[in-house]
N, C-alpha and C. Protein backbone atom coordinates (compact mmCIF):
# COMPACT_ATOMS: atom_id res chain seq x y z
N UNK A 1 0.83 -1.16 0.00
CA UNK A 1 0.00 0.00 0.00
C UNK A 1 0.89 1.25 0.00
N UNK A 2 0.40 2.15 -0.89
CA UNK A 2 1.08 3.34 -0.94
C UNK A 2 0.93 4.46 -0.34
N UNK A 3 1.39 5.19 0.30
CA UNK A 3 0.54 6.56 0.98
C UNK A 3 1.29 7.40 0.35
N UNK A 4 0.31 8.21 0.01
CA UNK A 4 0.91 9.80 -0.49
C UNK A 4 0.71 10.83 0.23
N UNK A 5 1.60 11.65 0.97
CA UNK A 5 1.39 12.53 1.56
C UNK A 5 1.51 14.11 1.16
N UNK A 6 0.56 14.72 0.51
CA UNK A 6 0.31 16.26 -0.11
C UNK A 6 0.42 16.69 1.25
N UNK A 7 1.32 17.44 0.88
CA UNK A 7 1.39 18.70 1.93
C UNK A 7 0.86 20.31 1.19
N UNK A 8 0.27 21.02 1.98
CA UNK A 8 -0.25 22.49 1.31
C UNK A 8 1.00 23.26 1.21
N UNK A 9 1.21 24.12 -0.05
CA UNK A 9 1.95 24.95 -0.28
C UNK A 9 1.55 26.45 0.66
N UNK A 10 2.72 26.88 1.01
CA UNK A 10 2.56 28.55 1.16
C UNK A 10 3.31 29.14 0.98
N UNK A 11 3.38 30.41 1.08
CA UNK A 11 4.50 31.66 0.09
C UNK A 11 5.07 31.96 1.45
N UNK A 12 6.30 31.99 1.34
CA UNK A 12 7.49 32.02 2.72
C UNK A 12 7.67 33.49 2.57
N UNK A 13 7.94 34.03 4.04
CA UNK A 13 7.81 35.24 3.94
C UNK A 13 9.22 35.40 4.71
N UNK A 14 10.37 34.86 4.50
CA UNK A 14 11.59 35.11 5.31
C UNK A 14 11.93 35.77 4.93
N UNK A 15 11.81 36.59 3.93
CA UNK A 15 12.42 37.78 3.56
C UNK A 15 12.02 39.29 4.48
N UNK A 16 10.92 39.01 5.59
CA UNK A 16 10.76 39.80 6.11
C UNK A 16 11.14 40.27 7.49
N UNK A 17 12.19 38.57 7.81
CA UNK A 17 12.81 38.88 8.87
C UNK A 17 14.61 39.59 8.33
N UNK A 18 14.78 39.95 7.69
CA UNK A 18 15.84 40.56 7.04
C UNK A 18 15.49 41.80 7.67
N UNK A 19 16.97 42.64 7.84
CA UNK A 19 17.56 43.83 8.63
C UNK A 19 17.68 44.49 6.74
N UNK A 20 17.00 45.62 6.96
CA UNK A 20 17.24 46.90 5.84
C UNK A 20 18.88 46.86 5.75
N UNK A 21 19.18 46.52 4.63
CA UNK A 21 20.79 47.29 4.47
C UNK A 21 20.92 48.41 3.43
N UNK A 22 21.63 48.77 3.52
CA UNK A 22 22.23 50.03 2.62
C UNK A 22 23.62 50.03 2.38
N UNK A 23 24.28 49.44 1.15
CA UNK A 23 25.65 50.06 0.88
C UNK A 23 26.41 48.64 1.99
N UNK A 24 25.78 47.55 2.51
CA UNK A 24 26.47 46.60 3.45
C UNK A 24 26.12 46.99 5.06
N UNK A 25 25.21 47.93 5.23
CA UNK A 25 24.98 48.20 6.56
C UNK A 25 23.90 48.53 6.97
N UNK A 26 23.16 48.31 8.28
CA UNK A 26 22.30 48.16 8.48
C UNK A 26 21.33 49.67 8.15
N UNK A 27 20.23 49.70 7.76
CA UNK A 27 19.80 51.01 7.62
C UNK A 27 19.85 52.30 8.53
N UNK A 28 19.44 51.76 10.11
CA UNK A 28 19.42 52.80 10.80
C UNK A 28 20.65 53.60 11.15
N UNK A 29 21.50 53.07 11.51
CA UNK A 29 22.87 53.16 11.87
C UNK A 29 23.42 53.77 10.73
N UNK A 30 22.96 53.51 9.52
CA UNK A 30 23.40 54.53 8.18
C UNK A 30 23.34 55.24 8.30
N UNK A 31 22.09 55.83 8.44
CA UNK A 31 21.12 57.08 8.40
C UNK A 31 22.05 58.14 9.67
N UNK A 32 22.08 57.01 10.72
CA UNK A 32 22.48 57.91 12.17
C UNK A 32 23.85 58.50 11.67
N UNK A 33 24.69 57.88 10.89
CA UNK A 33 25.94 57.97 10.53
C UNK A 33 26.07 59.16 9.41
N UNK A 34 25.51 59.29 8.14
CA UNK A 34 25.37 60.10 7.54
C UNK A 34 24.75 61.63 8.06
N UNK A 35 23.87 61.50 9.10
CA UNK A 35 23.62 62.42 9.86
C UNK A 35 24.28 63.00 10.28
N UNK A 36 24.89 62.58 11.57
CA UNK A 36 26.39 62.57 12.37
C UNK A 36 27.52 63.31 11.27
N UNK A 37 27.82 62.99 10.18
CA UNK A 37 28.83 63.21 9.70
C UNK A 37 28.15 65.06 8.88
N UNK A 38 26.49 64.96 8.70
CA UNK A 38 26.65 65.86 7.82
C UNK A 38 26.61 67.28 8.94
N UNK A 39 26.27 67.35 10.28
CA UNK A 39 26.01 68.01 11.09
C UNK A 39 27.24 68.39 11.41
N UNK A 40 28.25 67.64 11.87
CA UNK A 40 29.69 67.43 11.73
C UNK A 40 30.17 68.45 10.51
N UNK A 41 30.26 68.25 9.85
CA UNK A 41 31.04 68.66 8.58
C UNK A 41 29.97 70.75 8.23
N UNK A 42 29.00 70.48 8.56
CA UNK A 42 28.52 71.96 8.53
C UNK A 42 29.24 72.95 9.99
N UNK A 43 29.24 72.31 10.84
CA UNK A 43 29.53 73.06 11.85
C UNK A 43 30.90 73.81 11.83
N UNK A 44 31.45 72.58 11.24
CA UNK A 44 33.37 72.46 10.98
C UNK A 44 33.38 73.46 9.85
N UNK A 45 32.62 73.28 8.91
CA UNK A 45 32.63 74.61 7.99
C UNK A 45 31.83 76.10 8.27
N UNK A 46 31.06 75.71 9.08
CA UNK A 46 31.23 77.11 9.88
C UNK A 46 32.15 77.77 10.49
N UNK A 47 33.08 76.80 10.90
CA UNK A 47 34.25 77.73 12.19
C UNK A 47 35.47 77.33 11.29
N UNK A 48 35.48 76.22 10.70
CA UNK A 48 36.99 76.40 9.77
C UNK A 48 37.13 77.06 8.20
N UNK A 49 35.92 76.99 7.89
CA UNK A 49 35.65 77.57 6.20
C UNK A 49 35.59 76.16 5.14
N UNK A 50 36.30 76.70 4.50
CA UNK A 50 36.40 75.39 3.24
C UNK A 50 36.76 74.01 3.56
N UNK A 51 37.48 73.96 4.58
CA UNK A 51 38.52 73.13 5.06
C UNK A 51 37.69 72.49 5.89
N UNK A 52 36.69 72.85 6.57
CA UNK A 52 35.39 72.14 7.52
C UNK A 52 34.78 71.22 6.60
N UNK A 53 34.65 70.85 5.12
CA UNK A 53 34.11 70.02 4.65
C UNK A 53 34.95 68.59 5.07
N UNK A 54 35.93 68.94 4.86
CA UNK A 54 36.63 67.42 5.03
C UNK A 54 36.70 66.73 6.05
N UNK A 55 35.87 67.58 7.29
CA UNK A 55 35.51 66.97 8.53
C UNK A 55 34.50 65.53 8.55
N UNK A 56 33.92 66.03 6.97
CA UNK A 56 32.78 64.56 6.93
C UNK A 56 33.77 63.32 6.85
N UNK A 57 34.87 63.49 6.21
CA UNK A 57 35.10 62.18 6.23
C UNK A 57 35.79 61.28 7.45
N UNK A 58 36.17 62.28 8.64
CA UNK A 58 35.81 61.68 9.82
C UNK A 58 35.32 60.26 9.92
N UNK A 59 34.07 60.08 9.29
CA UNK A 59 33.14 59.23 9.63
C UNK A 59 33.38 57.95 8.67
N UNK A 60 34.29 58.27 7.84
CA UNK A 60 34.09 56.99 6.71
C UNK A 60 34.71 55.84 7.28
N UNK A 61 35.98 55.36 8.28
CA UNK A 61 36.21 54.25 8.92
C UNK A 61 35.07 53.51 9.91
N UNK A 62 34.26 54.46 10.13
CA UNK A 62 32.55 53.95 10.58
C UNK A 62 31.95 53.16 9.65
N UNK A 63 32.00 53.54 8.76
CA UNK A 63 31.58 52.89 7.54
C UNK A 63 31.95 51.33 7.42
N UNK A 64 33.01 51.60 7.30
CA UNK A 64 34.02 50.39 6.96
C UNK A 64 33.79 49.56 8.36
N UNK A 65 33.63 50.07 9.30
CA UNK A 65 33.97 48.83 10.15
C UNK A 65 32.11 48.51 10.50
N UNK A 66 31.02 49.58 10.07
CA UNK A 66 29.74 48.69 10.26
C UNK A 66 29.59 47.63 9.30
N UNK A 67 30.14 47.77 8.09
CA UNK A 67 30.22 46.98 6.60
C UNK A 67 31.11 45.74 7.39
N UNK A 68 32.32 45.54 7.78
CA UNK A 68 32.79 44.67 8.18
C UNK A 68 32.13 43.82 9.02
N UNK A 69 31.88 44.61 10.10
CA UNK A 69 30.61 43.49 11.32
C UNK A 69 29.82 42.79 10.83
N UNK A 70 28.81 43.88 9.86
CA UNK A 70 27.79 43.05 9.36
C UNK A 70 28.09 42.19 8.18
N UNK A 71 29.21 42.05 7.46
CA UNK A 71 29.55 41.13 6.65
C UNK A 71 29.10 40.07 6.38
N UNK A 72 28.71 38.93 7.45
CA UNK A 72 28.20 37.93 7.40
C UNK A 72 27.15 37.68 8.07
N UNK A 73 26.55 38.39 9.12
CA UNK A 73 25.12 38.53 9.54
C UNK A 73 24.70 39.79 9.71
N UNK A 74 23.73 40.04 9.16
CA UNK A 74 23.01 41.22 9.06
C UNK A 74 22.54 41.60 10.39
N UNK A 75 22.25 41.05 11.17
CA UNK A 75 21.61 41.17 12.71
C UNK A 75 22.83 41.12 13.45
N UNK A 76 24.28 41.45 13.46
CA UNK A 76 25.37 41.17 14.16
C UNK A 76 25.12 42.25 15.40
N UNK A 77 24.87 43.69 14.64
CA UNK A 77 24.54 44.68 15.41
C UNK A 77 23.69 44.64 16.68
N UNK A 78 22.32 44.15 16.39
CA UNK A 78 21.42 43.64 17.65
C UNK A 78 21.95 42.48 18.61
N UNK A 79 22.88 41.72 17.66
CA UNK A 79 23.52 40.64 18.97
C UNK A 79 24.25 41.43 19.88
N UNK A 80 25.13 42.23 19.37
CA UNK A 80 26.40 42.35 20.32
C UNK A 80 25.65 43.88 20.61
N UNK A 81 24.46 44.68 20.41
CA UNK A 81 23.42 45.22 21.85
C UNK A 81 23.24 44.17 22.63
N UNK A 82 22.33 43.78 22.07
CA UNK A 82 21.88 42.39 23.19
C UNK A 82 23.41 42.24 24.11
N UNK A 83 24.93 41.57 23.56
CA UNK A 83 25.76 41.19 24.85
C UNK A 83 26.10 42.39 25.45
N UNK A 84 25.87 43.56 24.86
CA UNK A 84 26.48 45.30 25.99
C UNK A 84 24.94 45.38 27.20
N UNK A 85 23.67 44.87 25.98
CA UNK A 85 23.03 45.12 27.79
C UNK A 85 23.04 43.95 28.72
N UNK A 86 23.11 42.37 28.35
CA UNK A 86 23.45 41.97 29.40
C UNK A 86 24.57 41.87 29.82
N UNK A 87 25.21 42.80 29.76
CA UNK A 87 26.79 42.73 30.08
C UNK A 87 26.75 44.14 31.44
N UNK A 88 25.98 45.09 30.75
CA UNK A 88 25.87 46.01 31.76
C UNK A 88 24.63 45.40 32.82
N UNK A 89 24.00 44.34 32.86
CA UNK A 89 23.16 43.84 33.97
C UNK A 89 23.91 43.25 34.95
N UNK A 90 25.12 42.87 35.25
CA UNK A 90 25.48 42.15 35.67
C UNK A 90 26.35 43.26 37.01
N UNK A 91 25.15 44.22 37.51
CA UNK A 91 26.04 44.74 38.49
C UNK A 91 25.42 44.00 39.79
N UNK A 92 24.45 43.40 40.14
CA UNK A 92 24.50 42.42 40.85
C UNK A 92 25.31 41.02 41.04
N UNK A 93 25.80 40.82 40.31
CA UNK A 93 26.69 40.05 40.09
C UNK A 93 27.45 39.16 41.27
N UNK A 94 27.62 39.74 42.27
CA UNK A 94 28.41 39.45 43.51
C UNK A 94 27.56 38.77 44.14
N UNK A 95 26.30 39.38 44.50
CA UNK A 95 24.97 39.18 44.83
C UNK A 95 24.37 37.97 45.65
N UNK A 96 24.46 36.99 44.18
CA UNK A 96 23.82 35.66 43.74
C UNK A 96 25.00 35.36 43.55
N UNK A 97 25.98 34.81 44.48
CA UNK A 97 26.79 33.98 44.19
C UNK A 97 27.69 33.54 42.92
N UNK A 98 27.85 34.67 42.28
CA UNK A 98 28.65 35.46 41.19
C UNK A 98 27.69 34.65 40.25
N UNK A 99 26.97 34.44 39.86
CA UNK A 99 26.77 33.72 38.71
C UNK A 99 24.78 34.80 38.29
N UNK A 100 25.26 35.44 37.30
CA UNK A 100 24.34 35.75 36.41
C UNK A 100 22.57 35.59 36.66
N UNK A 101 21.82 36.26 37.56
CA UNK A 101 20.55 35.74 37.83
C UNK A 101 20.07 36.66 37.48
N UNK A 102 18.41 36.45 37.04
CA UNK A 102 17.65 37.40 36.61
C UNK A 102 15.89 36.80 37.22
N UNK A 103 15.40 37.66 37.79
CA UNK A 103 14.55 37.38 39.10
C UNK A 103 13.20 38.52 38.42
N UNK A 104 12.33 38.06 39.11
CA UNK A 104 11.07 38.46 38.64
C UNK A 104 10.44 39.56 39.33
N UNK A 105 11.28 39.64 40.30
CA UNK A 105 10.99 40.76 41.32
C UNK A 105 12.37 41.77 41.22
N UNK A 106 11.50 42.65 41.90
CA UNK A 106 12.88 43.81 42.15
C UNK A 106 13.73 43.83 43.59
N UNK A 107 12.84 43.11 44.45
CA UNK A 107 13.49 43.16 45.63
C UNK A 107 13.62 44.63 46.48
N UNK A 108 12.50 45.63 46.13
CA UNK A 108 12.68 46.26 47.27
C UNK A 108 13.69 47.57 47.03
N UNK A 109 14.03 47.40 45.99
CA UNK A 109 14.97 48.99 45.32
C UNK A 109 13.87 49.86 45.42
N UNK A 110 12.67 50.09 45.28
CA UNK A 110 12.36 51.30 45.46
C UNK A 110 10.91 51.54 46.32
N UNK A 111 10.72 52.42 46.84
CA UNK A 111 10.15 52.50 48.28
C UNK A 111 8.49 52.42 47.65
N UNK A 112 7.90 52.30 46.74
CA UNK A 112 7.04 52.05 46.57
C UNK A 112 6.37 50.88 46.14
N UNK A 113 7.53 49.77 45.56
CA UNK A 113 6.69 48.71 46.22
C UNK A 113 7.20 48.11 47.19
N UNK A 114 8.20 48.30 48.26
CA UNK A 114 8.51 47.30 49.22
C UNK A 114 7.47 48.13 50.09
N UNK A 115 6.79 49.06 50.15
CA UNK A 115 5.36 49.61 51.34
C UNK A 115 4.25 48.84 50.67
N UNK A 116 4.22 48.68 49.19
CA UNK A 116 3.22 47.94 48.89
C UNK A 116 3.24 46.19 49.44
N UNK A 117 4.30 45.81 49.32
CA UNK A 117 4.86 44.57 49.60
C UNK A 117 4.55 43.78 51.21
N UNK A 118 4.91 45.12 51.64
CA UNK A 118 4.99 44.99 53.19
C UNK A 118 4.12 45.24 54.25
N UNK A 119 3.32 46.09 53.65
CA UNK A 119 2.14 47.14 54.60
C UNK A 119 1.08 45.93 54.14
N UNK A 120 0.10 45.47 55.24
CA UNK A 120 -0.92 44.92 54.95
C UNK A 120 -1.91 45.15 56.06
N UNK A 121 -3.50 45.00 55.92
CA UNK A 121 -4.27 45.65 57.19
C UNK A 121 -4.14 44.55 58.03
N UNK A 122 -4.37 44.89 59.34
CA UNK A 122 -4.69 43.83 60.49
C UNK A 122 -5.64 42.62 60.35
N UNK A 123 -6.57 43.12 59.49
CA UNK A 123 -7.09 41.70 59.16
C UNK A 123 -6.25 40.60 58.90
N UNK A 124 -5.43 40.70 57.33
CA UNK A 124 -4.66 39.73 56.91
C UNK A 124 -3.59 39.62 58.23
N UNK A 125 -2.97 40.46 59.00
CA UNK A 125 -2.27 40.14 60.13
C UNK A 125 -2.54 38.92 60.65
N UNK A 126 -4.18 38.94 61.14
CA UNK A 126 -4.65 38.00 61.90
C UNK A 126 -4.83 36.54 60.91
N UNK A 127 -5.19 36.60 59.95
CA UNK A 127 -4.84 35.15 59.08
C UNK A 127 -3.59 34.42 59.07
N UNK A 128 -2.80 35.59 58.66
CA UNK A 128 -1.50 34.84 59.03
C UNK A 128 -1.22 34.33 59.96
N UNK A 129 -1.92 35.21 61.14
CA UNK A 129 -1.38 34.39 62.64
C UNK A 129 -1.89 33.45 62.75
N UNK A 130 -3.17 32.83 62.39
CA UNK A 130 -4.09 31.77 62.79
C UNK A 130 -3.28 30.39 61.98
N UNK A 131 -2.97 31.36 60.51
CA UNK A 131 -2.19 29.59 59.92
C UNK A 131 -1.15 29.24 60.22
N UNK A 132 -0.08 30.32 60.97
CA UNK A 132 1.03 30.11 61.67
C UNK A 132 1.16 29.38 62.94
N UNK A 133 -0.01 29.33 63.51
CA UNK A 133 -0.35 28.53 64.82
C UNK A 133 -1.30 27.15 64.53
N UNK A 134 -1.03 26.73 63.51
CA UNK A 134 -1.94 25.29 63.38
C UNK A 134 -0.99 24.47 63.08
């Protein structure tokens, strides 16, 4: 006996998890960069004259080294955010027994919820006491 198994076709849309590039680099960071450089380069030609233009190119080893990163993954940029912020989380660190924890609570850093946390009416006082004594 033969079984044939049809599976339904659908139109793949992975092209929409793709990072905008421009020129080998990610779009935003372009944009921020060309910005940067053109604000740069007017100012510099305000106070140096002619010679303030060449302040833009300042920025072109930026270039080169976002083109390099992203060379082979387009998302390189969001990884290595991603490792600078958990890299800057780690000022607890000592804490928890040096090793990297991430907790669901805040523990009381700020005075509005450890009063919320802590303050409860006498009623619940008295519950607690009753299940504490059985």
């Amino acid at each position: 006996m033969q079984e044939t198994h049809k599976y339904r076709e659908f139109s793949s849309y992975s092209g929409l998890d793709r990072v905008a590039l421009i020129f080998g680099m990610p779009l935003l960071p372009a944009i921020g960069i060309l910005t940067l450089s053109m604000f740069t380069m007017l100012a510099c030609a305000a106070i140096f004259g002619i010679v303030g233009f060449l302040f833009a190119l300042l920025f072109v080893p930026f270039v080169f080294l976002l083109r390099t990163i992203c060379a082979n993954d387009d998302r390189a940029l969001e990884i290595m955010a991603l490792e600078l912020r958990y890299k800057f989380k780690r000022r607890g660190y000592n804490e928890f027994g040096k090793t990297l924890t991430y907790l669901p609570e805040r523990y009381f850093r700020h005075q509005k919820i450890n009063e919320h946390n802590t303050l409860f009416d006498s009623e619940d006082a008295y519950v607690i006491q009753k299940r504490s004594q059985k």
